[in-house]
Protein backbone atom coordinates (compact mmCIF):
# COMPACT_ATOMS: atom_id res chain seq x y z
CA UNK A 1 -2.27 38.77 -14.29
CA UNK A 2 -0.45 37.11 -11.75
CA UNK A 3 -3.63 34.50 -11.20
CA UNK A 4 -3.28 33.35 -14.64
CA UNK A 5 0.36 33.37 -14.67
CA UNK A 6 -0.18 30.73 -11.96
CA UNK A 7 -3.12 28.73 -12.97
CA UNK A 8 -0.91 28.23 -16.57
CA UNK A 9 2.41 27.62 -14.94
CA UNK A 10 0.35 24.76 -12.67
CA UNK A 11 -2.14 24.05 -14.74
CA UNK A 12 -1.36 20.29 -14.84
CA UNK A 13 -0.23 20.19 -11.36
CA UNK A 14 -3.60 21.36 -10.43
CA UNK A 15 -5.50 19.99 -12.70
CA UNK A 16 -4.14 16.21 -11.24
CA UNK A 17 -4.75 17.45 -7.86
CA UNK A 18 -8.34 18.17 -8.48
CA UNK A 19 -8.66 15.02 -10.30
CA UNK A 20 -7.46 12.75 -7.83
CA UNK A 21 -9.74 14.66 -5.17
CA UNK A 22 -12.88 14.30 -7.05
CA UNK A 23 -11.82 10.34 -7.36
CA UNK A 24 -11.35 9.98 -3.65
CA UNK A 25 -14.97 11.10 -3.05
CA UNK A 26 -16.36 8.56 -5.40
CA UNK A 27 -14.08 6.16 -4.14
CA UNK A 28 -15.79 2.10 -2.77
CA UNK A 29 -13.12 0.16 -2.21
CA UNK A 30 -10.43 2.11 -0.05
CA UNK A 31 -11.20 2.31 3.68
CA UNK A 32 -11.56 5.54 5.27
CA UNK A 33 -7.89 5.94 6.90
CA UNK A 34 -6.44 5.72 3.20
CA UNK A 35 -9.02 7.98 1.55
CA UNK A 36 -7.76 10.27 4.79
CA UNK A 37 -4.28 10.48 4.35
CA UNK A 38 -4.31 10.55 0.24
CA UNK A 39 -6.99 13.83 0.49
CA UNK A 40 -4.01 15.60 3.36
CA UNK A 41 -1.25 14.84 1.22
CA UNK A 42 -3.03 16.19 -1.59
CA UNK A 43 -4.24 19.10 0.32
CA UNK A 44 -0.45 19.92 1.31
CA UNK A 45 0.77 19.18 -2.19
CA UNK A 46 -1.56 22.59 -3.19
CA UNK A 47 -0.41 24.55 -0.20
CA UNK A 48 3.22 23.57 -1.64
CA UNK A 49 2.19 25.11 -5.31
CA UNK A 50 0.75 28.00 -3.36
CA UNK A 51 2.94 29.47 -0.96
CA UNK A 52 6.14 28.49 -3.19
CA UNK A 53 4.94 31.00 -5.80
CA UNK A 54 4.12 33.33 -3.40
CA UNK A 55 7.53 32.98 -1.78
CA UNK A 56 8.90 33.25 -5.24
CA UNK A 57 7.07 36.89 -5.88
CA UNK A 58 8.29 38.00 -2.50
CA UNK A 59 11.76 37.12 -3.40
CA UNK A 60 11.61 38.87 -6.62
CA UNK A 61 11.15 41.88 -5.10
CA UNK A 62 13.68 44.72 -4.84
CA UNK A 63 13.18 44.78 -1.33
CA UNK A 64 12.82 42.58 1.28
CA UNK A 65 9.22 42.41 2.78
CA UNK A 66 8.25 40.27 6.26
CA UNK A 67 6.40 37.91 4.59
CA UNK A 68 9.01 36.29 3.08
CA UNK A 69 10.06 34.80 6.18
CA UNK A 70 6.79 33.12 7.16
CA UNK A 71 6.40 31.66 3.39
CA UNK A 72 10.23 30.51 3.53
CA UNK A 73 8.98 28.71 6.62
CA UNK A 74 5.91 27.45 4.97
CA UNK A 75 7.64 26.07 2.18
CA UNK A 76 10.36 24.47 4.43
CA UNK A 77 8.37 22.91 6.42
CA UNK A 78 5.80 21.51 3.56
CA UNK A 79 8.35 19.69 1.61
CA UNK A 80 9.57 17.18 4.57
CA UNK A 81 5.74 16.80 5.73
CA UNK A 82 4.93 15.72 1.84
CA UNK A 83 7.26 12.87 2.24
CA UNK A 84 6.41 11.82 5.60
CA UNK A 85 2.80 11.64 4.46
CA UNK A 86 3.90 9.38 1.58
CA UNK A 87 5.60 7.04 3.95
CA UNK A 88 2.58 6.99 6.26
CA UNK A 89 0.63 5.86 2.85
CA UNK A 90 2.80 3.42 1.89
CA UNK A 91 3.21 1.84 5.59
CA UNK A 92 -0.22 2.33 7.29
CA UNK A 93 0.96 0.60 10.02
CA UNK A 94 4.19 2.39 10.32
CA UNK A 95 5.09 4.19 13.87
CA UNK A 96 3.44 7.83 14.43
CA UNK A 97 6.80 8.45 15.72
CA UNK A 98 8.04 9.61 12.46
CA UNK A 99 6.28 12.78 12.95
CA UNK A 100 8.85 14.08 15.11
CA UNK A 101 11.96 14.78 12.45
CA UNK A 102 8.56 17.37 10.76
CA UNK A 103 7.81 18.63 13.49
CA UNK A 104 11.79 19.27 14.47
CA UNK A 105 11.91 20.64 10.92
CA UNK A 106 9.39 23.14 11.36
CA UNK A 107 10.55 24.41 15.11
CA UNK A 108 13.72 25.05 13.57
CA UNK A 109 12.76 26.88 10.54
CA UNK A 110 10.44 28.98 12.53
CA UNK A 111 13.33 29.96 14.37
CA UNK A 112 13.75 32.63 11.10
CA UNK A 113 11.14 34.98 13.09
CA UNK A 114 14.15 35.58 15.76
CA UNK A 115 17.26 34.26 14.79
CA UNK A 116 19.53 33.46 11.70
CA UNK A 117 20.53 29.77 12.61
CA UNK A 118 18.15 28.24 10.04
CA UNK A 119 17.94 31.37 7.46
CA UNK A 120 17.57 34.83 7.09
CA UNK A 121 17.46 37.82 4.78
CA UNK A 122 19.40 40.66 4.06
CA UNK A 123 17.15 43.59 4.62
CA UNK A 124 17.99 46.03 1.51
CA UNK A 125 18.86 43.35 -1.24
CA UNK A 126 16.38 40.77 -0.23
CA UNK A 127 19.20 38.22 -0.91
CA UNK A 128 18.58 34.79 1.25
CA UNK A 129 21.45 34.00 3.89
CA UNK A 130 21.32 29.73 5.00
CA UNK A 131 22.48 29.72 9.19
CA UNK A 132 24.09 27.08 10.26
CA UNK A 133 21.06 24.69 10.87
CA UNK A 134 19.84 25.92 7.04
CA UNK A 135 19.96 22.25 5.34
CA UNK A 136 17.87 20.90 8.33
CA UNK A 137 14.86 20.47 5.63
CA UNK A 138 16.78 18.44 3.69
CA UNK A 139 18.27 16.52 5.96
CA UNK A 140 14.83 15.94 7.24
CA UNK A 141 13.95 15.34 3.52
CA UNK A 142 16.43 12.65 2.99
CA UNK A 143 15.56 10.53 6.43
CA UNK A 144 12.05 10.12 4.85
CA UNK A 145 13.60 9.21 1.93
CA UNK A 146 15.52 6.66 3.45
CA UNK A 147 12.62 5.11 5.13
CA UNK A 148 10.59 4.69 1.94
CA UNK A 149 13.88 2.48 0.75
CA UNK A 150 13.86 0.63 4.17
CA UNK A 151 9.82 -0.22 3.51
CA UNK A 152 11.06 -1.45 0.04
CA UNK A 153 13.33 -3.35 0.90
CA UNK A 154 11.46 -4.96 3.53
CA UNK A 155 8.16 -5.49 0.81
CA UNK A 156 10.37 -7.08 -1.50
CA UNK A 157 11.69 -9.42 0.83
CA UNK A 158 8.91 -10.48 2.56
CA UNK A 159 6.41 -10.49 0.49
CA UNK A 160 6.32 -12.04 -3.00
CA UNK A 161 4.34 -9.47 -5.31
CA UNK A 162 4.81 -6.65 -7.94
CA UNK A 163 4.35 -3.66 -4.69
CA UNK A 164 8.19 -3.54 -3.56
CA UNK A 165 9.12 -2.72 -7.21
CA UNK A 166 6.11 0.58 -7.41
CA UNK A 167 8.01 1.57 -3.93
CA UNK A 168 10.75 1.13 -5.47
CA UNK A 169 10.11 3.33 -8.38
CA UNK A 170 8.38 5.89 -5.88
CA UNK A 171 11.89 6.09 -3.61
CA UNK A 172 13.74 7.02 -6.80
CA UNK A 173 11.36 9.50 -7.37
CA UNK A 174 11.55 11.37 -4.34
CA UNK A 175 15.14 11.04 -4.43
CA UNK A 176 15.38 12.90 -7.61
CA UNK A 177 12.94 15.38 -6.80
CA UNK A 178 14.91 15.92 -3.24
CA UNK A 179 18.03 16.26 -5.75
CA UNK A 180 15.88 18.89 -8.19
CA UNK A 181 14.26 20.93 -4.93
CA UNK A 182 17.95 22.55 -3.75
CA UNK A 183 18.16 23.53 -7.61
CA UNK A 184 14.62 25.44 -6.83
CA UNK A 185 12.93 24.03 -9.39
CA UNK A 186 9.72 24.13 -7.50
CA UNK A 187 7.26 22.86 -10.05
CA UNK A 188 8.67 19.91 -11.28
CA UNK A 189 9.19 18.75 -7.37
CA UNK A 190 5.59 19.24 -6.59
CA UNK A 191 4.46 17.69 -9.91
CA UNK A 192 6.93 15.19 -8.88
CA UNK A 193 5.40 14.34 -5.46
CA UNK A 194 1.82 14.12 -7.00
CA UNK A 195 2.65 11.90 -9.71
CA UNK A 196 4.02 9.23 -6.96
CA UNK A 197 0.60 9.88 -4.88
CA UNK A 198 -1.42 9.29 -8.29
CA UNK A 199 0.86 6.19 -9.10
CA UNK A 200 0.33 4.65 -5.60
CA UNK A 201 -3.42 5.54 -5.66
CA UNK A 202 -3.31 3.63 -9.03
CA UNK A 203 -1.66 0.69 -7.75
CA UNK A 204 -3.92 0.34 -5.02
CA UNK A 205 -7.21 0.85 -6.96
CA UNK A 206 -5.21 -2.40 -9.46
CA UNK A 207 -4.68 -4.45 -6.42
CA UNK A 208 -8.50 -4.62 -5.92
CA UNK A 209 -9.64 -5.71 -9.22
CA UNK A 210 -7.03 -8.75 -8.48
CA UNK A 211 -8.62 -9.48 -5.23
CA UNK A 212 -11.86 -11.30 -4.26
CA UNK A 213 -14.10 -8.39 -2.10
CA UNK A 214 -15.26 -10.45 0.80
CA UNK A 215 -12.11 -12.13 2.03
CA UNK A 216 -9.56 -9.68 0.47
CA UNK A 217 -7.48 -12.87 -1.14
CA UNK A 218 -6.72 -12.89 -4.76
CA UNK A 219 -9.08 -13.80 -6.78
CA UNK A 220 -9.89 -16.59 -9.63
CA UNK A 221 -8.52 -14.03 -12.61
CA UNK A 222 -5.38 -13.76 -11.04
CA UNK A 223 -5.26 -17.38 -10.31
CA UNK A 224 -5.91 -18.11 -13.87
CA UNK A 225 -3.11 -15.05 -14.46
CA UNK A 226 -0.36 -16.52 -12.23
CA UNK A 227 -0.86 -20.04 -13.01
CA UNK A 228 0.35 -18.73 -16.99
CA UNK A 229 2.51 -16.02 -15.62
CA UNK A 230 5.57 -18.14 -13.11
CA UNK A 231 5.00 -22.04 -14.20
CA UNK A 232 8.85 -22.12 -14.06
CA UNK A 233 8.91 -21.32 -9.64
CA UNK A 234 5.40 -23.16 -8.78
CA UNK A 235 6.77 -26.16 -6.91
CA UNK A 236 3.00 -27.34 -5.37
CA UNK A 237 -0.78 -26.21 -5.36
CA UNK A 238 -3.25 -26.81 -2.60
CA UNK A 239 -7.09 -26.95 -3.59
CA UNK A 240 -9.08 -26.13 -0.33
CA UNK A 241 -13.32 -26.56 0.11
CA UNK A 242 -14.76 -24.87 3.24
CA UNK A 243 -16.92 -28.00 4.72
CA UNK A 244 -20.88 -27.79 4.70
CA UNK A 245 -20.53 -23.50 3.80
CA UNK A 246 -24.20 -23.94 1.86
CA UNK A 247 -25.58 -25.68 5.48
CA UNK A 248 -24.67 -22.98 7.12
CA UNK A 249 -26.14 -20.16 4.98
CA UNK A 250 -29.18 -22.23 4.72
CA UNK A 251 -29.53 -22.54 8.68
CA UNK A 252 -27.59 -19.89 10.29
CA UNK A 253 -27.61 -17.31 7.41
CA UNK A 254 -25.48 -16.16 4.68
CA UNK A 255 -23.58 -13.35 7.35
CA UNK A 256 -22.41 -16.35 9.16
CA UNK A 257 -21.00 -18.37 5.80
CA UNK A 258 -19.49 -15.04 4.98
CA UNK A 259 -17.82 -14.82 8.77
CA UNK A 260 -16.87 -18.64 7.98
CA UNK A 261 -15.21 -17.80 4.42
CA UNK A 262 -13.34 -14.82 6.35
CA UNK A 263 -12.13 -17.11 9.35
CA UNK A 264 -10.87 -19.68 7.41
CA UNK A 265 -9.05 -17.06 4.88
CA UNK A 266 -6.84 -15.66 7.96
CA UNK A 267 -6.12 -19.17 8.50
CA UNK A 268 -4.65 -19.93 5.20
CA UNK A 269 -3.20 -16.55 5.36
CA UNK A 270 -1.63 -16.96 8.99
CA UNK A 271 -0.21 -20.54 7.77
CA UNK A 272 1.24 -19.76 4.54
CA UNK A 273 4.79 -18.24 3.95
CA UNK A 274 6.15 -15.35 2.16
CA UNK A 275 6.36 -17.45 -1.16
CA UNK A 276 2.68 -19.12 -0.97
CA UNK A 277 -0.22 -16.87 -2.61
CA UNK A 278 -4.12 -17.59 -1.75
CA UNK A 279 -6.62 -17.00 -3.74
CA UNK A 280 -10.49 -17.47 -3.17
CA UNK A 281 -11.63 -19.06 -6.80
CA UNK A 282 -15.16 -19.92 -6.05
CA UNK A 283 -17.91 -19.66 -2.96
CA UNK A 284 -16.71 -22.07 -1.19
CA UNK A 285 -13.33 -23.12 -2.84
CA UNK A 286 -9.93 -21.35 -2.65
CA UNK A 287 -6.42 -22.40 -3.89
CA UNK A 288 -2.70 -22.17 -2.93
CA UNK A 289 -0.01 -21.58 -5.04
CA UNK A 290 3.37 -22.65 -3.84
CA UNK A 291 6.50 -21.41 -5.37
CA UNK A 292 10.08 -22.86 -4.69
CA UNK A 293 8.82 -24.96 -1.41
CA UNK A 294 10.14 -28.37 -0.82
CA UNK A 295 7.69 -31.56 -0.41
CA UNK A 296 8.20 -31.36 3.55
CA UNK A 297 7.41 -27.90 3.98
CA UNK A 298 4.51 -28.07 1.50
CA UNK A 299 2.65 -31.06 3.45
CA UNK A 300 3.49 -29.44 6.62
CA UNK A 301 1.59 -26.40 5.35
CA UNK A 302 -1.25 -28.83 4.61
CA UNK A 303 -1.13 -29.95 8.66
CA UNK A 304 -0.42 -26.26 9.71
CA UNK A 305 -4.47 -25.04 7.70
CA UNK A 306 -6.29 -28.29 9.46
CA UNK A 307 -5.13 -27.45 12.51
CA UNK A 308 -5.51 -23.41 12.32
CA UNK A 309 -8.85 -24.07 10.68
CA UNK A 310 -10.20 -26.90 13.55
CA UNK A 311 -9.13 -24.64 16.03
CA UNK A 312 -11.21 -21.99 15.10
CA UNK A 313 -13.98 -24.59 14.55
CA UNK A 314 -14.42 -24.72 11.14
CA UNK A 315 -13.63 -27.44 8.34
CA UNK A 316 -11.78 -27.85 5.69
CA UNK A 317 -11.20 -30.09 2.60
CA UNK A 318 -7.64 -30.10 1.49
CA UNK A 319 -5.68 -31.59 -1.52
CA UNK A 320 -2.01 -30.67 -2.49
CA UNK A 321 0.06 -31.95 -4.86
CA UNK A 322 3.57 -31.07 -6.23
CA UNK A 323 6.27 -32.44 -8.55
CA UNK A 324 4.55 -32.68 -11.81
CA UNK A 325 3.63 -30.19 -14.40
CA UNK A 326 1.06 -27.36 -13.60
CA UNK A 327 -1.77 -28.79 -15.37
CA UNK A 328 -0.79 -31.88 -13.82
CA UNK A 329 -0.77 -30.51 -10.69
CA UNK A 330 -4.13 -28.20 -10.35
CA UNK A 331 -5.90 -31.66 -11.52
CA UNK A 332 -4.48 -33.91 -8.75
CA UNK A 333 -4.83 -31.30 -6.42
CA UNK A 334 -8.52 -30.99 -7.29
CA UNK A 335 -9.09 -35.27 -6.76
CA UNK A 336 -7.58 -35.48 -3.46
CA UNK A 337 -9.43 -32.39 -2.28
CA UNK A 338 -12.73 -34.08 -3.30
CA UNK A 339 -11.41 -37.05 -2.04
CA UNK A 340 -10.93 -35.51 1.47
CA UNK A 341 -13.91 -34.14 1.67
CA UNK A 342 -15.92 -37.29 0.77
CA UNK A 343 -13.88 -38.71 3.99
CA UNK A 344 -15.09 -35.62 5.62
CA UNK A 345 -18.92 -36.32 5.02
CA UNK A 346 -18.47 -40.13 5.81
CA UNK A 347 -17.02 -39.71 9.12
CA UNK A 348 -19.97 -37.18 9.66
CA UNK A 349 -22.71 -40.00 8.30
CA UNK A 350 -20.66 -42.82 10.72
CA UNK A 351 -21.80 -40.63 13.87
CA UNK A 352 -25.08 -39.92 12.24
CA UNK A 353 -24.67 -36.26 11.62
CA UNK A 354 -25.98 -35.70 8.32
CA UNK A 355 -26.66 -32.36 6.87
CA UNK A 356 -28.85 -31.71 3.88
CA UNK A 357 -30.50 -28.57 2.29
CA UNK A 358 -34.26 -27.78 2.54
């Protein structure tokens, strides 16, 4: 009876958490160290919806019972480690440091089996008595929480995309449930925390159906999409042509053009500012859309690609225009592009290099 008095009070709880593990195994496009931490957090979200309804039929009793005290501990401990598992996800790059507040949390909460200074119980009422260290969870809790804002803030401001406002809604939610958890309300926290894994995952699984597979760059939908979407803030487009791509599958192999197309990519990427978005629209042809940029720092972008993409001994042809409408634009941007790269294969016929297809 108590089984199925679980399985219905969780029944969408679990039935999410199941869900979203079966996706992760059929999962393409997220690398391993994602897939990783998205089946742990999920993993811990179920331990949570365990051992707090467990905890919850030990407290019920009449009298206390000793394992109260290692699922109080459980529980304590879980909740922190949920949201540092969530920052981890949405900062992959973040510090392992911030494993030390959990662990802190959990040292001190297992500090029940011998002491009162995080919690205890009174032995013939079963009543729960918080020590003096007793809000260390969520404290703990709250520092996570605070970090998730801090990687907003910082997405929002350095990057120009939709991700800063999905952390953004994903910080308010673990505020809230942080808020709803010292009310006790156990299942709506833990539905809480996997609706925000489940949003993220969604977000993610979005971002690569906007984004060209090889070189990881948006693609020529979202082009299309963005050129529609913020006419108002593009200031300038560059139209870019990887030079003599088909010469090198035909002669070194199609692994090398792809290592070429990749190169050059980081180049563009590695030159372009905060406000400038690259896309890949074609084999060989990408674009760059540049939104509130002056002339100056537009042409200087221009210099900034040659030079990145020379260096790492590749070519590139490049066209950018700005000041006109975006139509306007996209088609002069186009000309000079094909214009540069007839200079290209001139200067390459002057010194007698000239490369054709078999």
């Amino acid at each position: 009876m108590v089984l199925i008095d679980f399985l219905v009070k969780n029944f969408v709880l679990l039935i999410m958490l199941t869900g979203m593990f079966m996706i992760t195994v059929f999962d393409v496009y997220l690398d391993k160290s994602m897939i990783r931490k998205l089946r742990i957090v999920l993993c811990l979200i179920l331990a949570l919806v365990i051992f707090d309804t467990l905890e919850t039929y030990t407290g019920n009793l009449e009298t206390f019972t000793y394992w109260r005290i290692p699922l109080s501990v459980i529980c304590y401990s879980l909740r922190p480690t949920i949201i540092m598992m969530l920052v981890f996800i949405v900062s992959p790059k973040i510090t392992k440091a911030i494993i030390i507040p959990a662990a802190a949390n959990f040292l001190i909460s297992s500090t029940a089996f011998f002491t009162d200074i995080s919690f205890t119980f009174e032995q013939s009422t079963n009543f729960f008595i918080r020590g003096p260290l007793g809000y260390t969870p969520y404290i703990i809790t709250v520092l996570y929480i605070i970090l998730i804002y801090c990687v907003t803030i910082r997405t929002i401001t350095t990057k120009f995309s939709e991700e800063g406002t999905i952390l953004l809604f994903i910080a308010l939610n673990a505020t809230l449930a942080a808020i709803i958890s010292y009310f006790n309300h156990d299942e709506i926290v833990n539905l809480t925390y996997a609706s925000d894994v489940l949003l993220y995952y969604m977000y993610l699984y979005a971002q690569y159906t906007k984004r060209d597979p090889l070189t990881s760059v948006f693609n020529r939908q979202t082009f299309q999409s963005d050129l529609k979407k913020h006419p108002k803030t593009i200031t300038g487009i560059i139209s870019a042509d990887l030079n003599d791509l088909k010469y090198m599958n035909d002669k070194q192999g199609h692994l090398s053009g792809d290592a070429a197309l990749k190169t050059v990519t980081r180049c563009f990427c590695k030159s372009a500012s905060r406000m400038d978005r690259v896309y890949r629209v074609g084999g060989d042809e990408f674009a760059i859309i540049c939104h509130m940029r002056k002339p100056e720092d537009m042409e200087k972008l221009v210099d900034d690609i040659k030079s990145s993409v020379n260096s790492a001994g590749y070519s590139v042809a490049l066209g950018l225009s700005y000041g006109k409408s975006v139509g306007e634009m996209l088609e002069e941007a186009d000309e000079l592009m094909y214009l540069d790269k007839a200079r290209f294969k001139k200067e390459l016929k002057e010194k007698g290099i000239v490369h054709t297809r078999e």
